[in-house]
Protein backbone atom coordinates (compact mmCIF):
# COMPACT_ATOMS: atom_id res chain seq x y z
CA UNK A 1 -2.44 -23.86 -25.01
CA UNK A 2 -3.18 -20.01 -25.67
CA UNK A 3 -5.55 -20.57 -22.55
CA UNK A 4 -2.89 -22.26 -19.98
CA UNK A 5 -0.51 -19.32 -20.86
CA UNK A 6 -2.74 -16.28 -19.99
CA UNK A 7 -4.08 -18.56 -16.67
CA UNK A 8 -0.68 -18.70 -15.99
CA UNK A 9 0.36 -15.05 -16.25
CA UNK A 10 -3.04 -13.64 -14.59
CA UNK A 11 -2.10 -15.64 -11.73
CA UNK A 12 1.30 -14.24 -11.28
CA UNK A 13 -0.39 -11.15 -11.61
CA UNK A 14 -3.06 -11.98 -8.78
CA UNK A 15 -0.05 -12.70 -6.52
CA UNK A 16 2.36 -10.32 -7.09
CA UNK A 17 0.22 -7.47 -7.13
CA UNK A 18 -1.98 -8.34 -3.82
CA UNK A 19 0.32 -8.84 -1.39
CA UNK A 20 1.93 -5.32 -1.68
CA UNK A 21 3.84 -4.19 1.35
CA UNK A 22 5.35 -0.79 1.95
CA UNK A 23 8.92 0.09 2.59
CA UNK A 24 8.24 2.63 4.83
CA UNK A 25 9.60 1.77 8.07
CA UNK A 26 10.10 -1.65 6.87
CA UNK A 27 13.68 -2.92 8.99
CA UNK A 28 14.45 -4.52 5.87
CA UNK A 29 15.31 -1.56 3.53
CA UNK A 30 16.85 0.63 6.92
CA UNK A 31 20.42 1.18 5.74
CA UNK A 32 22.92 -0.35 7.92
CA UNK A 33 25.25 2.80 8.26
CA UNK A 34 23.36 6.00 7.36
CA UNK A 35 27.22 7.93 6.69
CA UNK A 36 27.48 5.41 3.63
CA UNK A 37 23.83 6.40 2.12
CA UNK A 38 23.63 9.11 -0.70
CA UNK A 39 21.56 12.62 0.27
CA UNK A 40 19.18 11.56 -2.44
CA UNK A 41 18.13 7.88 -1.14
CA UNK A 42 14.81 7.37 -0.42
CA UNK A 43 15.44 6.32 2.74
CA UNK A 44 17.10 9.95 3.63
CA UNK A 45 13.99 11.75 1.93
CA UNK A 46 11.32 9.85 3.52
CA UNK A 47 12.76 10.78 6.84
CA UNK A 48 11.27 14.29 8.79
CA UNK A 49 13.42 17.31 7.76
CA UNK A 50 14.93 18.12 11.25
CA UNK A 51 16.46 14.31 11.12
CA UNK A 52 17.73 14.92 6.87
CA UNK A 53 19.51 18.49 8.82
CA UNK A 54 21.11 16.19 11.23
CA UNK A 55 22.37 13.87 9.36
CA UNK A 56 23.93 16.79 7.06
CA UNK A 57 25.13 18.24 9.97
CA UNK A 58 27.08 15.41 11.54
CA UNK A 59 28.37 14.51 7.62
CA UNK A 60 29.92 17.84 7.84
CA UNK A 61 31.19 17.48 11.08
CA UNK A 62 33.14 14.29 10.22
CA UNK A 63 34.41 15.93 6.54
CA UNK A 64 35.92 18.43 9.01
CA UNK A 65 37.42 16.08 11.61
CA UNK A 66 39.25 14.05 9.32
CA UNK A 67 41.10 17.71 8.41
CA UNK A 68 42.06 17.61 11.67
CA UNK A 69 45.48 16.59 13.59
CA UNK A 70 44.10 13.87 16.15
CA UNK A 71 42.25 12.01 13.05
CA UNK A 72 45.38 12.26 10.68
CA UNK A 73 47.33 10.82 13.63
CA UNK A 74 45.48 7.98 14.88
CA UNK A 75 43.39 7.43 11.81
CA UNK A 76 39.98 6.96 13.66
CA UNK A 77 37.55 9.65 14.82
CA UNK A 78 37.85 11.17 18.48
CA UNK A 79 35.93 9.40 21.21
CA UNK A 80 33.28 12.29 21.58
CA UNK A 81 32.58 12.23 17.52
CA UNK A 82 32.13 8.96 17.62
CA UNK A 83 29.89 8.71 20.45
CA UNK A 84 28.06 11.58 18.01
CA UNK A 85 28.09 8.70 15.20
CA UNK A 86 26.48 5.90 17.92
CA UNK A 87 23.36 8.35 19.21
CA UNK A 88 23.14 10.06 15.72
CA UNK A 89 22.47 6.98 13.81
CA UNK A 90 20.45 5.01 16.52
CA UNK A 91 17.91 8.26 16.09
CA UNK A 92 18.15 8.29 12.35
CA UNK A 93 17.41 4.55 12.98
CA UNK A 94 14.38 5.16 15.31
CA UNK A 95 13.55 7.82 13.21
CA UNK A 96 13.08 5.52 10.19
CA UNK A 97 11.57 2.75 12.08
CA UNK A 98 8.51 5.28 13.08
CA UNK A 99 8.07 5.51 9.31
CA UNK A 100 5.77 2.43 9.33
CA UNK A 101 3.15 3.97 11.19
CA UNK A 102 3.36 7.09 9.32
CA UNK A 103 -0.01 8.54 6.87
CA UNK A 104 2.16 7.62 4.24
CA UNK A 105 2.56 4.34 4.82
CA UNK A 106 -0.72 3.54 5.92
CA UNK A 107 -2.27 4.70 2.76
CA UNK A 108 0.26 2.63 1.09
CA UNK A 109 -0.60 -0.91 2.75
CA UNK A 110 -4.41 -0.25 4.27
CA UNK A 111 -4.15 -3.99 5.01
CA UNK A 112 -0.86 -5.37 5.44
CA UNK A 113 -1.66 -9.00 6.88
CA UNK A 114 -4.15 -9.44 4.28
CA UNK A 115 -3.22 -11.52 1.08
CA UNK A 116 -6.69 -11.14 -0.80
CA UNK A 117 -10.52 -10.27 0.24
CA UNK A 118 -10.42 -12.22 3.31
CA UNK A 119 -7.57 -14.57 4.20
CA UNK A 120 -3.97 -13.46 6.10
CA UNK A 121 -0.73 -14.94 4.27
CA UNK A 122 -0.69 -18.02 6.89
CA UNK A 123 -4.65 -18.71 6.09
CA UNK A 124 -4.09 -18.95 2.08
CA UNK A 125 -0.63 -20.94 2.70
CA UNK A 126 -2.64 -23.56 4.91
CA UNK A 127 -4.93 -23.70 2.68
CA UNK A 128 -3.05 -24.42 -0.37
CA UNK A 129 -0.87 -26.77 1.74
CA UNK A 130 -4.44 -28.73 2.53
CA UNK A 131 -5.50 -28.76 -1.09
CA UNK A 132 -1.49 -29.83 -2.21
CA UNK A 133 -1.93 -32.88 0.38
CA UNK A 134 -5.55 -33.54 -0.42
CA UNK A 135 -3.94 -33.41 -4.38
CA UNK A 136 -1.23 -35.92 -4.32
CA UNK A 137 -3.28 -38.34 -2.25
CA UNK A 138 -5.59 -38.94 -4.61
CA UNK A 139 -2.69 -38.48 -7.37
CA UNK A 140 -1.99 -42.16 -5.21
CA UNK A 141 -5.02 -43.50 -5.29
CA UNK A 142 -5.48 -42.90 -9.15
CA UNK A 143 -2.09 -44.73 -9.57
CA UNK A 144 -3.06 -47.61 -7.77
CA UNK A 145 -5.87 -47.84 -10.03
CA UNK A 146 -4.22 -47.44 -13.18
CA UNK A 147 -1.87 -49.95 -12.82
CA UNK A 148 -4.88 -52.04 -10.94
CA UNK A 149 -3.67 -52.43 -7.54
CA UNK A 150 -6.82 -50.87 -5.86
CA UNK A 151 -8.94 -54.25 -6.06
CA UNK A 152 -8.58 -57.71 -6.96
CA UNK A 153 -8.90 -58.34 -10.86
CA UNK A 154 -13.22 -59.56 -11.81
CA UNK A 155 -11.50 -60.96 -15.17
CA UNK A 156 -11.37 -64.78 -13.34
CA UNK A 157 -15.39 -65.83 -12.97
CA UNK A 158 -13.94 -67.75 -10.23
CA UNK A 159 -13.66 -65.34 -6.45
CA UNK A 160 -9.89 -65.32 -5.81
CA UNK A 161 -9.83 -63.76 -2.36
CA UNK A 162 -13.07 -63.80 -0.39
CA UNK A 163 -14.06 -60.53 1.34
């Protein structure tokens, strides 16, 4: 029992800690509206300085504007700050993106496809899909002859069915 337990948990091990990707430049973890992310996310900290001063400087920008008369009247940020929001955040966006081929996350994933010494994700999952099927076919035949429906019974000395 002992033995099944620590198989068990240095196989979750073995697959948890292979198949390590980075987050760098990963789409996944790109915030959705960089004015709603904290100055001290990683995502704002892993991005080049001159991009972390612009997105300061257009955070500023909009504290000031909504001081201002046409944003307490209509509610909504003038059409040129706005259009300041659109191109700031799609370069803060490409910005991040670019991450993945950065030194930093290189070293962090120096093979990203591979899960193991030698097989891609898709290789290992067809492979344990071919062993799975291979598995509960012969799961089947073992059935059949447990409960003696793989051959006619020898117990009569007398042939029942003829080959």
């Amino acid at each position: 029992m002992k033995f099944l337990g620590m198989s068990l948990l240095m196989l979750t091990i073995l697959l948890s800690g292979c198949n390590k990707t980075s987050r760098l430049g990963n789409p996944d973890y790109m915030p959705s509206n960089w004015l709603t992310v904290r100055y001290n996310a990683w995502q704002v900290r892993k991005l080049p300085e001159v991009y972390q001063n612009e997105l300061s400087a257009l955070k500023i920008k909009l504290a000031n504007e909504r001081q201002g008369q046409y944003y307490n009247f209509y509610g909504a940020y003038t059409p040129v700050i706005q259009d300041e929001i659109k191109t700031t955040s799609g370069r803060l966006n490409q910005a991040y993106l670019d991450l993945a081929y950065s030194s930093n996350a290189i070293l962090a994933s120096l093979t990203p496809n591979l899960s193991g010494l030698s097989e891609t994700e898709a290789e290992r999952a067809a492979g344990i899909a071919v062993t799975n099927n291979a598995n509960h076919r012969m799961i089947h035949d073992d059935v059949n002859r447990i409960i003696l429906l793989d051959k006619p019974s020898m117990l009569s000395p007398y042939p029942v069915v003829n080959d």
